[in-house]
Protein backbone atom coordinates (compact mmCIF):
# COMPACT_ATOMS: atom_id res chain seq x y z
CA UNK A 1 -22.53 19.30 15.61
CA UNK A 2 -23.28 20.17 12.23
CA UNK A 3 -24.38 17.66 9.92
CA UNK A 4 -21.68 18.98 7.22
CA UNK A 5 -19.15 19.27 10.18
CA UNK A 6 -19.95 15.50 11.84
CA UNK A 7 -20.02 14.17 8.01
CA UNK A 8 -16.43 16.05 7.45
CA UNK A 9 -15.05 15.06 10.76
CA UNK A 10 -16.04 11.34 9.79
CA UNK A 11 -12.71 11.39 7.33
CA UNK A 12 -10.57 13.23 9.64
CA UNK A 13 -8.00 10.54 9.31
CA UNK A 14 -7.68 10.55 6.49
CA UNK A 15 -4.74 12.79 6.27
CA UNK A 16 -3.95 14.75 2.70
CA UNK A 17 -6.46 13.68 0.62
CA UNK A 18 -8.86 16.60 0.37
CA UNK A 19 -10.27 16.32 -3.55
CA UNK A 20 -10.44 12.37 -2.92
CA UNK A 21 -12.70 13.13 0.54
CA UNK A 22 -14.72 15.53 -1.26
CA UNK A 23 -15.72 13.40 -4.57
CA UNK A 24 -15.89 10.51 -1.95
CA UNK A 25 -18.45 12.52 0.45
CA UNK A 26 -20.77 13.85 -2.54
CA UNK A 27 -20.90 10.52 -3.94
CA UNK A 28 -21.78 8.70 -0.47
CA UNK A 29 -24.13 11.62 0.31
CA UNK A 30 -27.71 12.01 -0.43
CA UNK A 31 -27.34 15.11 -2.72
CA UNK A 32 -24.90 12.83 -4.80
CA UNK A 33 -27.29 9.55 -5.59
CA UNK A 34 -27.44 10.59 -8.93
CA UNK A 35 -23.70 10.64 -9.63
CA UNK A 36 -22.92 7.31 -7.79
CA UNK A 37 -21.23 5.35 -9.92
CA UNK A 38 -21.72 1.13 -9.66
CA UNK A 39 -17.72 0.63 -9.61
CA UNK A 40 -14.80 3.16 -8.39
CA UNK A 41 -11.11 3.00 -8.50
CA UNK A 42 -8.56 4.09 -5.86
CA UNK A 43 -5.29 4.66 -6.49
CA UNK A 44 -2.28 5.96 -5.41
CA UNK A 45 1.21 5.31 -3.86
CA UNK A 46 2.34 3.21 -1.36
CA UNK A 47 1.27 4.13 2.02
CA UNK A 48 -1.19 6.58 0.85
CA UNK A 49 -4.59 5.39 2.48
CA UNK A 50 -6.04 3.15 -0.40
CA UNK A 51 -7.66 0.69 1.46
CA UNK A 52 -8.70 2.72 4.76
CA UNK A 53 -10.38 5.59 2.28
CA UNK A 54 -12.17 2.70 0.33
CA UNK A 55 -13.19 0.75 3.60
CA UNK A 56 -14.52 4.49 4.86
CA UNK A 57 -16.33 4.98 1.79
CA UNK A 58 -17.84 1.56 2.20
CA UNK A 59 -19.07 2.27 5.78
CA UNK A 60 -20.36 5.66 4.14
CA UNK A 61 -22.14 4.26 1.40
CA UNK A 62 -24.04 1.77 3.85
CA UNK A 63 -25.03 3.89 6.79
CA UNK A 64 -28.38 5.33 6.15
CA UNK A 65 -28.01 8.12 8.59
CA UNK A 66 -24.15 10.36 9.22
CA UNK A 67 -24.48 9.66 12.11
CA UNK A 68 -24.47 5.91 12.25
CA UNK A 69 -21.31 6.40 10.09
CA UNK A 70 -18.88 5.45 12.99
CA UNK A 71 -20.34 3.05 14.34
CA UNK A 72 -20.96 0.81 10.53
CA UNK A 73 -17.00 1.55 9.81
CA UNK A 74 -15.92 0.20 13.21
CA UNK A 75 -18.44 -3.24 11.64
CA UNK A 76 -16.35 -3.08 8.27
CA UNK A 77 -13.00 -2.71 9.47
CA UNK A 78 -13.97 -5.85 11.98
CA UNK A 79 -15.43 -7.70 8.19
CA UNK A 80 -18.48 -8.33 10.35
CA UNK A 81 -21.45 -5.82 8.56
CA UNK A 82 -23.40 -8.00 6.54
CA UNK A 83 -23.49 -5.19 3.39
CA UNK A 84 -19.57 -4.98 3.13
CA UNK A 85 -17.33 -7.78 1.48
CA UNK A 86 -13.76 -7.21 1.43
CA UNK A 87 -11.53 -9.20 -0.61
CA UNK A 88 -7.99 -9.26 0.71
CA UNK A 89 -5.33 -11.62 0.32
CA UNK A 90 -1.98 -12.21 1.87
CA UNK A 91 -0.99 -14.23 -1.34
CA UNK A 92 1.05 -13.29 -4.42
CA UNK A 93 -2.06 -12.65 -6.63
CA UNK A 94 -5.69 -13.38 -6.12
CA UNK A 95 -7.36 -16.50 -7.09
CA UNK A 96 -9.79 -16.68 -10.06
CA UNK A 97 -12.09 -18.73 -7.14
CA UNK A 98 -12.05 -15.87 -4.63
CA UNK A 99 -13.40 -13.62 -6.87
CA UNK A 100 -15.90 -15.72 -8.64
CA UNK A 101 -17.06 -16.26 -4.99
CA UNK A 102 -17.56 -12.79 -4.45
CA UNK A 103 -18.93 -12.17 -7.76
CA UNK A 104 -22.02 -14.83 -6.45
CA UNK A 105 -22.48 -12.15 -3.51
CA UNK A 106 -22.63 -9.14 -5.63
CA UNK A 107 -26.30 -10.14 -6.51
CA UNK A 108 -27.75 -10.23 -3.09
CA UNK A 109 -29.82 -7.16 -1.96
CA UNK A 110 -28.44 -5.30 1.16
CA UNK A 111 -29.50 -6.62 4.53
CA UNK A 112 -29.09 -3.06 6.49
CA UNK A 113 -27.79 -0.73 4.77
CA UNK A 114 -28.51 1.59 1.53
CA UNK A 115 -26.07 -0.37 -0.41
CA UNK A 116 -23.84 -3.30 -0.78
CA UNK A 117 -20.52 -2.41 -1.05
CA UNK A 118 -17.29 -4.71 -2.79
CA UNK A 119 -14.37 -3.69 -1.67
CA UNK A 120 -11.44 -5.07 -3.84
CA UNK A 121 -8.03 -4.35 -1.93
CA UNK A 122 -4.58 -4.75 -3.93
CA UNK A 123 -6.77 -5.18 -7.65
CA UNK A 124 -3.12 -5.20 -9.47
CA UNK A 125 -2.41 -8.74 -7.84
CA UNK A 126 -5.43 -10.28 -10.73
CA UNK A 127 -3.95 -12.10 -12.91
CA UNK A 128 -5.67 -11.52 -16.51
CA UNK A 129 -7.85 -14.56 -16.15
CA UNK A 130 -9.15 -13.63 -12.63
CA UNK A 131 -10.34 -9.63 -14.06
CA UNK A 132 -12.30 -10.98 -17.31
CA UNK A 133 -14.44 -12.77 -14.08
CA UNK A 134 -14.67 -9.37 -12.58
CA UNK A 135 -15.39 -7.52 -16.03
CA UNK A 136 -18.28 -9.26 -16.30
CA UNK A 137 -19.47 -8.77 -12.94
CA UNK A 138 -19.11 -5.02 -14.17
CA UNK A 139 -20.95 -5.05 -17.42
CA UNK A 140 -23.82 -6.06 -15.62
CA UNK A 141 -24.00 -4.70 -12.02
CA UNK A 142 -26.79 -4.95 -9.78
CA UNK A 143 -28.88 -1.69 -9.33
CA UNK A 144 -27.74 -0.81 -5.32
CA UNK A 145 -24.39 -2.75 -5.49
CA UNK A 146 -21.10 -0.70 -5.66
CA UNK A 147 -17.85 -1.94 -6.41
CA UNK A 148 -14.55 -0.16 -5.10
CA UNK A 149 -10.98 -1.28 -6.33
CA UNK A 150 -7.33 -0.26 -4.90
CA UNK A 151 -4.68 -0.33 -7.03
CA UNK A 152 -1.08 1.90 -6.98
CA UNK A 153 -2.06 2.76 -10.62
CA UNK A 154 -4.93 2.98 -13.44
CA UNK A 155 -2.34 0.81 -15.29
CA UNK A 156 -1.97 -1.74 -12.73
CA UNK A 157 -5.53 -2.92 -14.33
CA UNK A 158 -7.15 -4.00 -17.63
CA UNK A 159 -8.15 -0.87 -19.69
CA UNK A 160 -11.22 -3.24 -19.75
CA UNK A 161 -11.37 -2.93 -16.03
CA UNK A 162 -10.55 0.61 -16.00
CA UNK A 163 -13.07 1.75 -18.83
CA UNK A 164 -15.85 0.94 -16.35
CA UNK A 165 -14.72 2.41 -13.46
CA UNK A 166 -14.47 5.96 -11.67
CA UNK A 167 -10.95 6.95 -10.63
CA UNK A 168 -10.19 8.80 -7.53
CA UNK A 169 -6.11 9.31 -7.28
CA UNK A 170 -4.64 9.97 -4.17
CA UNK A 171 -1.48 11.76 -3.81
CA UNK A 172 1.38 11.21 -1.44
CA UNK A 173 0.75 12.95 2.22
CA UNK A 174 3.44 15.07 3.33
CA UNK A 175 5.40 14.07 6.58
CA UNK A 176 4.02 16.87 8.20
CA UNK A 177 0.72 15.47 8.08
CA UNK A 178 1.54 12.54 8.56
CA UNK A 179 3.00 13.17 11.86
CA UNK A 180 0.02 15.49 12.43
CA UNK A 181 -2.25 12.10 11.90
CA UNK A 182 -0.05 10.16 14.65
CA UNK A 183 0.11 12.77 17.29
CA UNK A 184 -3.51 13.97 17.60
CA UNK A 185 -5.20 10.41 16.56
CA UNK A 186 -2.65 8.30 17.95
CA UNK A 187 -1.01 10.07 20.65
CA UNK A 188 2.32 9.97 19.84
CA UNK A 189 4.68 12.22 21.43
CA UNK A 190 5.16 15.31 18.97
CA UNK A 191 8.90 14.27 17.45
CA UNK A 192 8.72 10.60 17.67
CA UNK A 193 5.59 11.38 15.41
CA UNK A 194 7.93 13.61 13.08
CA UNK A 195 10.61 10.97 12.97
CA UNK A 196 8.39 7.97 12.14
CA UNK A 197 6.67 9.97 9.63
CA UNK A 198 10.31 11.38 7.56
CA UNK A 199 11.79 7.78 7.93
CA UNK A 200 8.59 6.18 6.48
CA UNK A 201 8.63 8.56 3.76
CA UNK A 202 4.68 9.12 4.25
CA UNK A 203 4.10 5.74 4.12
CA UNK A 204 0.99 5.91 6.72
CA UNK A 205 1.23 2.11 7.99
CA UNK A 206 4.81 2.19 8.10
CA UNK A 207 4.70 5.26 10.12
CA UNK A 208 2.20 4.04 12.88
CA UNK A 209 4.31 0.95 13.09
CA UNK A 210 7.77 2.63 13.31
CA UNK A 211 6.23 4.77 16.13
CA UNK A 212 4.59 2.42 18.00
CA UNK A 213 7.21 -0.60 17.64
CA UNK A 214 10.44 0.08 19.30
CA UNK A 215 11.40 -3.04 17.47
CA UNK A 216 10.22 -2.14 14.01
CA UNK A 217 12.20 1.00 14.56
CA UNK A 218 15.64 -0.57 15.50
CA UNK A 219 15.33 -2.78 12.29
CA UNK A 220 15.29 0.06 10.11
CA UNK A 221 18.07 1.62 12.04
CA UNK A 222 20.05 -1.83 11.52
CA UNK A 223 18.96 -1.19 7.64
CA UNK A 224 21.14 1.89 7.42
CA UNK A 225 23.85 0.64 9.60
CA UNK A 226 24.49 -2.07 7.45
CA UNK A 227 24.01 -0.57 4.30
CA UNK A 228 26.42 2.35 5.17
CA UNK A 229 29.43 -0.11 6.85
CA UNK A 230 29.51 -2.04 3.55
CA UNK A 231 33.09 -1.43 1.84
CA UNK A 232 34.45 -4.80 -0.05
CA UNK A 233 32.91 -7.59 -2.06
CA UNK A 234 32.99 -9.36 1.42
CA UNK A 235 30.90 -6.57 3.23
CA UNK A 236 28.39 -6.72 0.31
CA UNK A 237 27.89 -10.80 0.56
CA UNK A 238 27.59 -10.12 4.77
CA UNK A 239 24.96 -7.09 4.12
CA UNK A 240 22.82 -9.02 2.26
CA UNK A 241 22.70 -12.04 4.56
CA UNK A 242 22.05 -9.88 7.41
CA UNK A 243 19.42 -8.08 5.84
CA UNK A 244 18.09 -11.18 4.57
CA UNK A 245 17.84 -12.58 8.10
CA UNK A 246 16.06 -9.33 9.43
CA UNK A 247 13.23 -9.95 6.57
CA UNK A 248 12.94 -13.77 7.43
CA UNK A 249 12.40 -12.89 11.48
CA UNK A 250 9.98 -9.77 10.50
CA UNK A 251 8.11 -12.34 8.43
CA UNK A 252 7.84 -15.12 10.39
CA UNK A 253 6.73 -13.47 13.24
CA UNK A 254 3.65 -11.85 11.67
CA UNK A 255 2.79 -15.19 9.60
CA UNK A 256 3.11 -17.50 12.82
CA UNK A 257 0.40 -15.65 14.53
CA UNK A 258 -1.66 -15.25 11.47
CA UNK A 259 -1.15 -18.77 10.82
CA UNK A 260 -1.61 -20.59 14.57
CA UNK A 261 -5.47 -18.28 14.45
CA UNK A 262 -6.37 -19.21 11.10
CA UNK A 263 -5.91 -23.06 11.92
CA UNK A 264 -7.33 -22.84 15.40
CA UNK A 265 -10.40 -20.81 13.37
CA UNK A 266 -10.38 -23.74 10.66
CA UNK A 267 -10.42 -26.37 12.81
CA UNK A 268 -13.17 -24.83 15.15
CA UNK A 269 -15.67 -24.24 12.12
CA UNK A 270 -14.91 -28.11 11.07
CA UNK A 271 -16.21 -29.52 14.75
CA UNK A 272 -12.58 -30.66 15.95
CA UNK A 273 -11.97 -30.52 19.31
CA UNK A 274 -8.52 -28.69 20.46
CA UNK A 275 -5.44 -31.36 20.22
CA UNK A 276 -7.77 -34.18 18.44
CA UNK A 277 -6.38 -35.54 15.17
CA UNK A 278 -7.75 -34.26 11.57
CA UNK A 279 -9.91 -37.24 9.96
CA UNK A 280 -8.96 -38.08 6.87
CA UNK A 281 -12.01 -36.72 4.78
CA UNK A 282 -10.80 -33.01 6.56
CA UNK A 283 -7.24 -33.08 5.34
CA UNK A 284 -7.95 -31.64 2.16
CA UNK A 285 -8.82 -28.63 3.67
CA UNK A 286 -6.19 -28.37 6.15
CA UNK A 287 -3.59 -29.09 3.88
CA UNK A 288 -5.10 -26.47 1.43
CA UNK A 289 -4.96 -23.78 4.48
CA UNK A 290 -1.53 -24.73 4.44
CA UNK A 291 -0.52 -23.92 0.98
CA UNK A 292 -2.46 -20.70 1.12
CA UNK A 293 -0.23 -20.01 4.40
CA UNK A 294 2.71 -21.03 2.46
CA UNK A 295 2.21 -18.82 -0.33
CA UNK A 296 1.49 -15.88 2.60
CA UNK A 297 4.60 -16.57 3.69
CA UNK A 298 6.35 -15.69 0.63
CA UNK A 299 4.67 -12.98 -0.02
CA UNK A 300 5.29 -11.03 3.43
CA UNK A 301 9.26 -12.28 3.23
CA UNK A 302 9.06 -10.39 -0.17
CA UNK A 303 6.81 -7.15 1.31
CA UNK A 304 9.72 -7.47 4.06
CA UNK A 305 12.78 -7.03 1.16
CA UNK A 306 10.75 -4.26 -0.26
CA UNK A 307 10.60 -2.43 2.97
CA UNK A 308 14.26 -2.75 3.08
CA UNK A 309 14.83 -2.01 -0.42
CA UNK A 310 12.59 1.47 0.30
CA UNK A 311 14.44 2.16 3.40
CA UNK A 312 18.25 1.61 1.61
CA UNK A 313 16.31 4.34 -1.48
CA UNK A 314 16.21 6.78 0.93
CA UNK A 315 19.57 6.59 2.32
CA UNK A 316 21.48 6.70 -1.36
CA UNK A 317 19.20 9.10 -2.19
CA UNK A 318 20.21 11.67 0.83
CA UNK A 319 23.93 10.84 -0.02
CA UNK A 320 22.97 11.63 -3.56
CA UNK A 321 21.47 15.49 -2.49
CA UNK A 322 24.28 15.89 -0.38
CA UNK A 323 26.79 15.28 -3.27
CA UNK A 324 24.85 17.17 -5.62
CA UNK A 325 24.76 19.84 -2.94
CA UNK A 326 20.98 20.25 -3.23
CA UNK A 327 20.27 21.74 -0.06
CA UNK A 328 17.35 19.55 0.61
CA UNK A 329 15.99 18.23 3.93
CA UNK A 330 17.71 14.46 4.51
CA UNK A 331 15.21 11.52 5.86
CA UNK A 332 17.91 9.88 7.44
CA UNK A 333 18.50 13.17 9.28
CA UNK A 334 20.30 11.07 12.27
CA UNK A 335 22.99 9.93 10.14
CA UNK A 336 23.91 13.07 8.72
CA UNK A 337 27.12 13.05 9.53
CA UNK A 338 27.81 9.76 7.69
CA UNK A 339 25.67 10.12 4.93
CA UNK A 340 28.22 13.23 4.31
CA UNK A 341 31.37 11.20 4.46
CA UNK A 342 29.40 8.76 1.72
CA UNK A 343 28.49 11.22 -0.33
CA UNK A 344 32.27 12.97 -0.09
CA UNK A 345 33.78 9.70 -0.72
CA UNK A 346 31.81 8.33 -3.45
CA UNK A 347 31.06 11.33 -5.50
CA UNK A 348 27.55 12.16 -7.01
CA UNK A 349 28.19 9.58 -10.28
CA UNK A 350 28.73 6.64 -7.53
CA UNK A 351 26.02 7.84 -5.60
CA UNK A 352 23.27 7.79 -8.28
CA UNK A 353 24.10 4.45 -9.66
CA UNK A 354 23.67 2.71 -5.64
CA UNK A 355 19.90 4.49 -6.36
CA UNK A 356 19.89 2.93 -9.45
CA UNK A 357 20.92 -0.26 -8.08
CA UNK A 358 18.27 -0.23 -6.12
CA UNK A 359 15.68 0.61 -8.06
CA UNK A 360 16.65 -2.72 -10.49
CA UNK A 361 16.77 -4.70 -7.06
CA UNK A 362 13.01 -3.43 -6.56
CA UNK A 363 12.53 -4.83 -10.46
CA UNK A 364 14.03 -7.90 -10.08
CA UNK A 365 12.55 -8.96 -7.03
CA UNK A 366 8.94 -8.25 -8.72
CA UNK A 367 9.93 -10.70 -11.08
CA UNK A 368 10.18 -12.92 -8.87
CA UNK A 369 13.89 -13.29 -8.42
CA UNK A 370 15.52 -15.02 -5.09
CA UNK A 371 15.21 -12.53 -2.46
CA UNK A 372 18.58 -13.23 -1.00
CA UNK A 373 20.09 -13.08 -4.91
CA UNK A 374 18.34 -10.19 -5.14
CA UNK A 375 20.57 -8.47 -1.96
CA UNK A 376 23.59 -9.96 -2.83
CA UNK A 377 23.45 -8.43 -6.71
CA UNK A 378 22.54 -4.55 -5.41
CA UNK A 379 25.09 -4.44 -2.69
CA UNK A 380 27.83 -6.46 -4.99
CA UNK A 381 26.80 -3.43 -7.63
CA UNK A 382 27.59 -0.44 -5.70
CA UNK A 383 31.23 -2.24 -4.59
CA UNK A 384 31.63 -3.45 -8.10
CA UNK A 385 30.90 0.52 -9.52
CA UNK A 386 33.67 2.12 -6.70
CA UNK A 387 36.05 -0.83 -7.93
CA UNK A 388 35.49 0.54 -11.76
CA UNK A 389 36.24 3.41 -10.86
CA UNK A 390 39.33 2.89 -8.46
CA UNK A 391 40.85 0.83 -11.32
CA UNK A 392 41.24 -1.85 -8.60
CA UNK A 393 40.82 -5.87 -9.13
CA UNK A 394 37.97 -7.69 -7.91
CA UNK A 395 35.24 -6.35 -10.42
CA UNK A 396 35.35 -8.81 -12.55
CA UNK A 397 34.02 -11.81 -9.55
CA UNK A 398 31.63 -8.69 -8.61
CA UNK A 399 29.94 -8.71 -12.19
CA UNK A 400 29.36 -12.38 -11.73
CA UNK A 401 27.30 -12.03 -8.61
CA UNK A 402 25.66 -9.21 -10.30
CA UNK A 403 24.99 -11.11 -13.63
CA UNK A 404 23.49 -14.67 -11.60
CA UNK A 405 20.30 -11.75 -10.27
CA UNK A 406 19.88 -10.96 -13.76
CA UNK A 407 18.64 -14.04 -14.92
């Protein structure tokens, strides 16, 4: 093959990002040394591909031949090649200590590769203390160490930050490629890939999951089920629960297993045997394990709402085209039939303010609002607005539940 072909074919997956992949291969290729900058920014949407373009670029950066390209990625997506660090975190923000540890390993030559690459996934969760220890990792970077930050936006981060940076933005892939991505990488049969790709709106992680997990799928069914079956002020209270309930089970089941291998890991690396008690001088750092896992947790029961939150968008937002009579293509295209009736009954004003609704549940709950509250307040809001404009009693109980969110 080629050596412009096999170096092309090495981002493959990476599916509708073509002016990203092509700053990203001139920069990681020979011909490009000279434009390399020391730190780069990657941002985009949701679901776009931040951190698998960034962890490619790493693996680029560090091979010293294209074709030992595959083979260093499969190392840094395992976070076992000795050039790549990759600070992640499961946490609501990132700790001031995480990233003056990784600021310590920025100054190390690489052991392999051409360079040392610092990968930096969800930047935005820094609180303002944590990036002035990263700015001045910046200012002063060691000659053949790069930097590379996600972020959704440039304005997710300092204009400190950003000032000494490169940005590549990626854009949102369309379902079609998407579902390209899933069929002929994945091998997923031609319209399951379609349908996980329109119901994840893009989102590329979502869409592997909702096509691979019968389960995963079925919960977002149960999403729109609910969502469209809620009437009353008592619907809205039992919509929320439910939904609540579906977030707490998709939550603890990924934390559980994260959390019974991270303490088996722990307890391995401090010398104690399977089933034997923690000595005293160890419980520190058990018990700090545990608070990390604790604030996982909360983090994944909120990713969990957001999902839902997304999910509920897209169905107000069909039943908004439809009463607008926009002609556009629904995601929920399987509830078509429904999402008409909504749209008929509620009329386009109702319609918009349940997107609204939602959009100030996404708010609220990134301010750290009770995720349950946070349910109860966006479903109580769309009964409360067709009460308003029935003329019929009840709104003013509604406005209550909506009000207690606010705060």
């Amino acid at each position: 093959m080629p050596d412009s072909l096999e170096r092309m074919d090495y981002w493959a997956e990476i599916a509708g990002q073509p002016a990203a992949v092509r700053a990203l291969e001139h920069a990681a290729s020979p011909g490009g040394a000279q434009e390399l900058s020391h730190a780069w920014l990657i941002t985009g949407p949701p679901g776009s591909g931040r951190s698998n373009i960034a962890l490619r670029f790493a693996a680029a950066l560090v091979a010293r031949d294209p074709g030992d390209r595959e083979a260093v990625f499969a190392q840094v997506r395992a976070r076992t090649h000795p050039d790549v660090v990759v600070l992640a975190t499961q946490k609501v923000v990132i700790g001031i200590d995480d990233v003056r540890d990784i600021v310590t390993t920025a100054y190390y030559a690489p052991a392999e590769g051409r360079h040392r690459v610092i990968v930096i996934e969800d930047a935005d969760r820094m609180p303002e203390r944590t990036s002035n220890v990263l700015l001045k990792a910046l200012e002063e970077p060691p000659e053949r160490t790069v930097w590379v930050l996600c972020a959704p936006s440039e304005a997710d981060l300092l204009p400190t930050i950003r000032s000494r940076t490169r940005s590549v933005r990626l854009v949102t892939p369309s379902p079609e490629q998407i579902a390209g991505l899933l069929h002929e990488r994945d091998g997923v049969d031609a319209a399951a890939a379609e349908r996980a790709a329109r119901l994840a709106q893009s989102h590329i992680g979502m869409a592997r999951r909702l096509a691979a997990d019968p389960e995963a799928m079925a919960r977002r069914e149960r999403t729109i089920e609910v969502a469209l079956g809620v009437v009353t002020l008592s619907d809205a209270m039992a919509a929320a629960n439910e939904l609540l309930k579906v977030a707490e089970s998709d939550a603890s089941a990924l934390t559980e297993q994260l959390d019974a291998a991270e303490r088996e890991q722990a307890l391995r690396g401090l010398g104690i045997a399977p089933g034997a008690a923690v000595p005293p001088q160890l419980r520190a750092q058990i018990r700090a394990l545990e608070e990390d896992q604790k604030r996982r947790a909360t983090r994944s029961l909120r990713d969990g709402i957001d999902r839902i939150l997304t999910d509920l968008l897209s169905l107000y937002r069909d039943a908004a085209l439809e009463a607008l009579g926009a002609g556009l293509e629904l995601v929920n295209r399987e509830q078509a039939a429904r999402i008409a009736e909504l749209a008929e009954g509620w009329g386009a004003e109702r319609v918009l303010g349940a997107v609204a609704a939602v959009e100030q549940a996404r708010d609220r709950l990134s301010r750290g609002v009770t995720p349950g509250l946070v349910l109860e307040a966006m479903f109580a809001g769309t009964v409360m607005a067709g009460a308003a404009a029935a003329g019929t009693a009840g709104a003013d109980g509604t406005a209550r539940t909506v009000a207690r969110a606010g705060r």
